[in-house]
N, C-alpha and C. Protein backbone atom coordinates (compact mmCIF):
# COMPACT_ATOMS: atom_id res chain seq x y z
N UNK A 1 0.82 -1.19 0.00
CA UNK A 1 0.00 0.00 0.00
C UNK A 1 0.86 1.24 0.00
N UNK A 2 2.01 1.05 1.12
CA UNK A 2 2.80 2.48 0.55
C UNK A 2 3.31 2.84 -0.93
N UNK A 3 3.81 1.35 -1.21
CA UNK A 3 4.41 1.64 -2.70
C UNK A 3 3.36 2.21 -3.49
N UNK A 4 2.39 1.94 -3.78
CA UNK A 4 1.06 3.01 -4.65
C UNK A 4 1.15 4.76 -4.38
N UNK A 5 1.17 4.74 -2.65
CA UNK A 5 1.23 5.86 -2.58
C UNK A 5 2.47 6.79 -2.54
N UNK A 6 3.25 6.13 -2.75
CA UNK A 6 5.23 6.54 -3.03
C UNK A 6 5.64 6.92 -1.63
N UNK A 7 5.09 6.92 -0.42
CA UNK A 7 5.21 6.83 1.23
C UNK A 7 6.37 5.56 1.68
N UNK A 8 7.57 6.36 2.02
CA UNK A 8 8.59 4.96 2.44
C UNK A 8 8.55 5.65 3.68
N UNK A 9 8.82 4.16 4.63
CA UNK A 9 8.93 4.80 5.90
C UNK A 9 10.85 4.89 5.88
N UNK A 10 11.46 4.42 4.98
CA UNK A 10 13.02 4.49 5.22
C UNK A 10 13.42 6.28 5.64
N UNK A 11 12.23 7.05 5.15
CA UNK A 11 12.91 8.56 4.95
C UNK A 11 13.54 8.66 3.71
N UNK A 12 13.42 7.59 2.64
CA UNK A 12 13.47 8.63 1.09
C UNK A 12 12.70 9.49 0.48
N UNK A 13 11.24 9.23 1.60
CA UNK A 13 10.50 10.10 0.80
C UNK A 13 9.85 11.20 1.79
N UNK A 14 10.33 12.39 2.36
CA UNK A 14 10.33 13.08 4.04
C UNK A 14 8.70 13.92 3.64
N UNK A 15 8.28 14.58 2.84
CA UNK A 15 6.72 14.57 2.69
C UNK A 15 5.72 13.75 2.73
N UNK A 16 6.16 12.63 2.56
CA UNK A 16 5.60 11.48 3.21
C UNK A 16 5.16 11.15 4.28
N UNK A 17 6.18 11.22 5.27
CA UNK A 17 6.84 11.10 6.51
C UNK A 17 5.76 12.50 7.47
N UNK A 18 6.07 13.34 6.29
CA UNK A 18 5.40 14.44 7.24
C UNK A 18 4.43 14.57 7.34
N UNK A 19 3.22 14.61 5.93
CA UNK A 19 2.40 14.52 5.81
C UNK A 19 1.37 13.39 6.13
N UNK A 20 1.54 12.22 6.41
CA UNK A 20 0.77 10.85 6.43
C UNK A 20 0.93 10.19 8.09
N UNK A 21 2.30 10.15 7.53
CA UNK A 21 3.08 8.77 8.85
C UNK A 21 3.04 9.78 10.16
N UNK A 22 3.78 10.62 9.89
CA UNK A 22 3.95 11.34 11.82
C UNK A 22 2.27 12.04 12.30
N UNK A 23 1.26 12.59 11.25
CA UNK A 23 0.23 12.49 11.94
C UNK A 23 -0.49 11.25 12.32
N UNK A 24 -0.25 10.27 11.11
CA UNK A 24 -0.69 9.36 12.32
C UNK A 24 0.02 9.17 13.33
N UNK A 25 1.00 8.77 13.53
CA UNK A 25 1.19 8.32 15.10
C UNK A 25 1.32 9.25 16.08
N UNK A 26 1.38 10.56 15.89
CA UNK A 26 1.17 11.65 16.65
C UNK A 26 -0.39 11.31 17.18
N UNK A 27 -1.57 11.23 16.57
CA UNK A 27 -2.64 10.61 16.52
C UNK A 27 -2.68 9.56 17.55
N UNK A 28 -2.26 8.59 17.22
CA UNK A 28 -2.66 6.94 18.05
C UNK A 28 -1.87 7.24 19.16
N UNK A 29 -0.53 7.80 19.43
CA UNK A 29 -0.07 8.31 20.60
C UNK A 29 -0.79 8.96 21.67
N UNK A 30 -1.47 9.91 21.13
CA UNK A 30 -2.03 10.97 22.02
C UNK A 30 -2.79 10.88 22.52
N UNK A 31 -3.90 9.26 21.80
CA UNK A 31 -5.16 9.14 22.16
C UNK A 31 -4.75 7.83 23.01
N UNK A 32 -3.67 6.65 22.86
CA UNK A 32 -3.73 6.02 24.10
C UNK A 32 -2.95 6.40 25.46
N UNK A 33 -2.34 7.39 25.25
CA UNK A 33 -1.56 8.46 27.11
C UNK A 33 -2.83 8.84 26.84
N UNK A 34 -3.73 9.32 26.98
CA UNK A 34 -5.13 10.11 26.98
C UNK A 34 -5.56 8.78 27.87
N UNK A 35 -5.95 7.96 27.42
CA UNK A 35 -6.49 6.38 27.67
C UNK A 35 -5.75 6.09 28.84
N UNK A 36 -4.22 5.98 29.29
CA UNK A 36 -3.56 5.45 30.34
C UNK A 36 -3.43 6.64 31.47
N UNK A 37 -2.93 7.99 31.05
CA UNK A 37 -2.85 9.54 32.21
C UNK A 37 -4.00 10.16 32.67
N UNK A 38 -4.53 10.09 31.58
CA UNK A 38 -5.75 10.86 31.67
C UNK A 38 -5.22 12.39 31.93
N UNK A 39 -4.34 13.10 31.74
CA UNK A 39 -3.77 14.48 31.84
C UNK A 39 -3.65 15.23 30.64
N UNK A 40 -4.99 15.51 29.59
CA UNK A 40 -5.03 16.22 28.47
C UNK A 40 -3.50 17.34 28.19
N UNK A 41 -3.28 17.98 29.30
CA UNK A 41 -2.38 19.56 28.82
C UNK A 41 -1.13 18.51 29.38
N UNK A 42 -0.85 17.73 30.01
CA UNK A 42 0.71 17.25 30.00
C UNK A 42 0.68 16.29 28.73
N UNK A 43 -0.14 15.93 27.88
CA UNK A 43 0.56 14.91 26.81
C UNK A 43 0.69 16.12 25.51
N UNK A 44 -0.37 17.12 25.82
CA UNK A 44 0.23 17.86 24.75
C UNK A 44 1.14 18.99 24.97
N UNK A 45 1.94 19.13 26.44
CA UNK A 45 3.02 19.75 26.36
C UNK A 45 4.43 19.31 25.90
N UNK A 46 3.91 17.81 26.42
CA UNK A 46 5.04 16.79 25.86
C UNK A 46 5.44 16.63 24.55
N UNK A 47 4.45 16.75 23.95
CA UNK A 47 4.52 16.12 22.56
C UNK A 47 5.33 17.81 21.78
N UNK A 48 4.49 18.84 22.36
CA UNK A 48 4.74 20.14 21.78
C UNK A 48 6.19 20.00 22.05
N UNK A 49 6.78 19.99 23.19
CA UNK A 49 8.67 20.44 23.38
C UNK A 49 9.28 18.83 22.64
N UNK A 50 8.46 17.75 22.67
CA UNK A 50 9.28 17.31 21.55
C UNK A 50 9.55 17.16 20.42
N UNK A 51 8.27 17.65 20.05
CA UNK A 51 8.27 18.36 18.10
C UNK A 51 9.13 19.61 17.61
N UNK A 52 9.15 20.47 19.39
CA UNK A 52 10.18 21.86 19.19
C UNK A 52 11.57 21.06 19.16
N UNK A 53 11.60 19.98 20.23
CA UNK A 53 13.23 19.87 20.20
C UNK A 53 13.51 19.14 19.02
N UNK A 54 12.98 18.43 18.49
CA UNK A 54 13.09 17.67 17.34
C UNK A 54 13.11 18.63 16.01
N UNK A 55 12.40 19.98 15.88
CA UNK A 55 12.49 21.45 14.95
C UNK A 55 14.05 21.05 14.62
N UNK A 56 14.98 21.81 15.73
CA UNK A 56 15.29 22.18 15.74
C UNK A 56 16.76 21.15 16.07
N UNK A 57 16.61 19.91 16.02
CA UNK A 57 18.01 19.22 16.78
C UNK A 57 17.84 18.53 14.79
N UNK A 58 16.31 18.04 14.55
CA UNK A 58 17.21 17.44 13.28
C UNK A 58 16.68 17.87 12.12
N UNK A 59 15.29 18.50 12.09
CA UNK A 59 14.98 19.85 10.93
C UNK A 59 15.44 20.97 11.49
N UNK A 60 15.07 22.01 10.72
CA UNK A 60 15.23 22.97 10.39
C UNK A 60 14.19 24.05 10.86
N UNK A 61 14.37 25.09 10.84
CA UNK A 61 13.08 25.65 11.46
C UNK A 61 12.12 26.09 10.50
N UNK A 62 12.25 26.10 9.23
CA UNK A 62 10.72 25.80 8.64
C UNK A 62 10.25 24.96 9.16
N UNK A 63 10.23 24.09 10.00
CA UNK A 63 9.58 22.70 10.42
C UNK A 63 8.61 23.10 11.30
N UNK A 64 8.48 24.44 11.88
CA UNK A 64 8.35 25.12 12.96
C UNK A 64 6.97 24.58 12.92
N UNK A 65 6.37 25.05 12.18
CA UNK A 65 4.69 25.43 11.70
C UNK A 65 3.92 23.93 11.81
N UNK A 66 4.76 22.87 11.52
CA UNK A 66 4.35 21.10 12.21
C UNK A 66 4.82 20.86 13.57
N UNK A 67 5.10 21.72 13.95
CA UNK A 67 5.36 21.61 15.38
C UNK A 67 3.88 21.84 15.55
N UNK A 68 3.12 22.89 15.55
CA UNK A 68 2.05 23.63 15.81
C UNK A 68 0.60 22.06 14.91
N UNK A 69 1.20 21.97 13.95
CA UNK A 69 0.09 21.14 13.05
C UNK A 69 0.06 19.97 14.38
N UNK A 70 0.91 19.50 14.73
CA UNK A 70 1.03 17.96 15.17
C UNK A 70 0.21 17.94 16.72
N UNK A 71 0.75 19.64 17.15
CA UNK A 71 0.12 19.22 18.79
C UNK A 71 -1.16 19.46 18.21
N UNK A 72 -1.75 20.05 17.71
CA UNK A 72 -3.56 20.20 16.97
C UNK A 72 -4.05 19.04 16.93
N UNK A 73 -3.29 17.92 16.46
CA UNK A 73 -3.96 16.53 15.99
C UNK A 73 -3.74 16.18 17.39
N UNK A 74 -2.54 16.47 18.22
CA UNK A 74 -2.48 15.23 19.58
C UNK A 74 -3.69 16.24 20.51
N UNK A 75 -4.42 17.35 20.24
CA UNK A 75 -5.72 17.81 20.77
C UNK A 75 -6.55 16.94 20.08
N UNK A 76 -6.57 16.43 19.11
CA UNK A 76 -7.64 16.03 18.32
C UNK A 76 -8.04 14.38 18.74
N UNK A 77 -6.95 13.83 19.16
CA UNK A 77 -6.69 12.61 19.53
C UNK A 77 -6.88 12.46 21.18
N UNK A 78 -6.57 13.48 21.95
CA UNK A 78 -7.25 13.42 23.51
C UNK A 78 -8.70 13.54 23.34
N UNK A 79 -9.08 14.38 22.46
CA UNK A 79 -10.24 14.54 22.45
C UNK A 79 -10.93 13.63 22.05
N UNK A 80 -10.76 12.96 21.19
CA UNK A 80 -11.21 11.44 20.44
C UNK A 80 -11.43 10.65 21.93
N UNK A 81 -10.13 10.40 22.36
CA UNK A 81 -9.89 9.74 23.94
C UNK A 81 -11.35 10.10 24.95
N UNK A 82 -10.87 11.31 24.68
CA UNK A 82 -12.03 11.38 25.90
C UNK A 82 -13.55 10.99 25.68
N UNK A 83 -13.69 11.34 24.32
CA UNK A 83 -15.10 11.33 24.25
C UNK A 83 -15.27 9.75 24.34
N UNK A 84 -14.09 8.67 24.00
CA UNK A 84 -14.46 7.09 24.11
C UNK A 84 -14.80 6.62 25.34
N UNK A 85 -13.80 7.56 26.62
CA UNK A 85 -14.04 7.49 28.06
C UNK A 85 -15.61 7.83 28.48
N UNK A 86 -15.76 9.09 27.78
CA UNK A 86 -17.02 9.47 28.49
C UNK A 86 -18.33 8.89 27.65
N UNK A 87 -18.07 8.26 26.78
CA UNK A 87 -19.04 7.41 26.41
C UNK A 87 -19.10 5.51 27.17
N UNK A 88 -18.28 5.28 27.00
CA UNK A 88 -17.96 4.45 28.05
C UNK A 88 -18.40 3.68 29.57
N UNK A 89 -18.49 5.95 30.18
CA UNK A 89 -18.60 5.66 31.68
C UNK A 89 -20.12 5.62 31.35
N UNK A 90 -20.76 6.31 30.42
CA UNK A 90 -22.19 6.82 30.19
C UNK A 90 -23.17 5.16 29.79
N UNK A 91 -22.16 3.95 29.59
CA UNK A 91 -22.99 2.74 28.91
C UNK A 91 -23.08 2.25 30.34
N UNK A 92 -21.78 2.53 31.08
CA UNK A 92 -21.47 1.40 32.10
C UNK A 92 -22.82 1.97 33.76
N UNK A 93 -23.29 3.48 33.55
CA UNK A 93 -23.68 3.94 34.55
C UNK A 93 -25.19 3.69 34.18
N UNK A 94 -25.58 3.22 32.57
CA UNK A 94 -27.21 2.98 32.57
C UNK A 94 -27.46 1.40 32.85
């Protein structure tokens, strides 16, 4: 399936990488620490200083602006989290 979509995970192809692969797992990350901490603003501070330190230790700082894209999705992914929790507690309490 990657080969169709020209997506290597080796890093020959880094729009790839940026665009597809790191939101997802920025994604599935965010939403199972959501699932195990339950601490919405510490998984996305985490994730934020390690997308900054990562800017900047092995891109470049155009990279800056996916720093910002990625913690959006790991909001998007607590939030996913939560709403599975609070649907959840809402089956288990009728």
């Amino acid at each position: 399936m990657f080969n169709m979509l020209n997506i290597y995970v080796d890093g020959s192809d880094p729009m790839g990488l940026v665009l597809f692969i790191y939101p997802v797992l920025v994604f599935i990350a965010s939403f199972v620490l959501q699932l195990v901490v339950h601490k919405k603003w510490v998984i996305l501070l985490v994730n934020f200083v390690l997308w900054l330190i990562l800017t900047f230790a092995i891109f470049n700082s155009s990279f800056l602006i996916w720093c910002f894209v990625y913690t959006f999705i790991a909001l998007i992914g607590t939030l996913a989290s939560d709403l599975l929790i609070y649907a959840k507690n809402k089956l288990i309490t009728k």
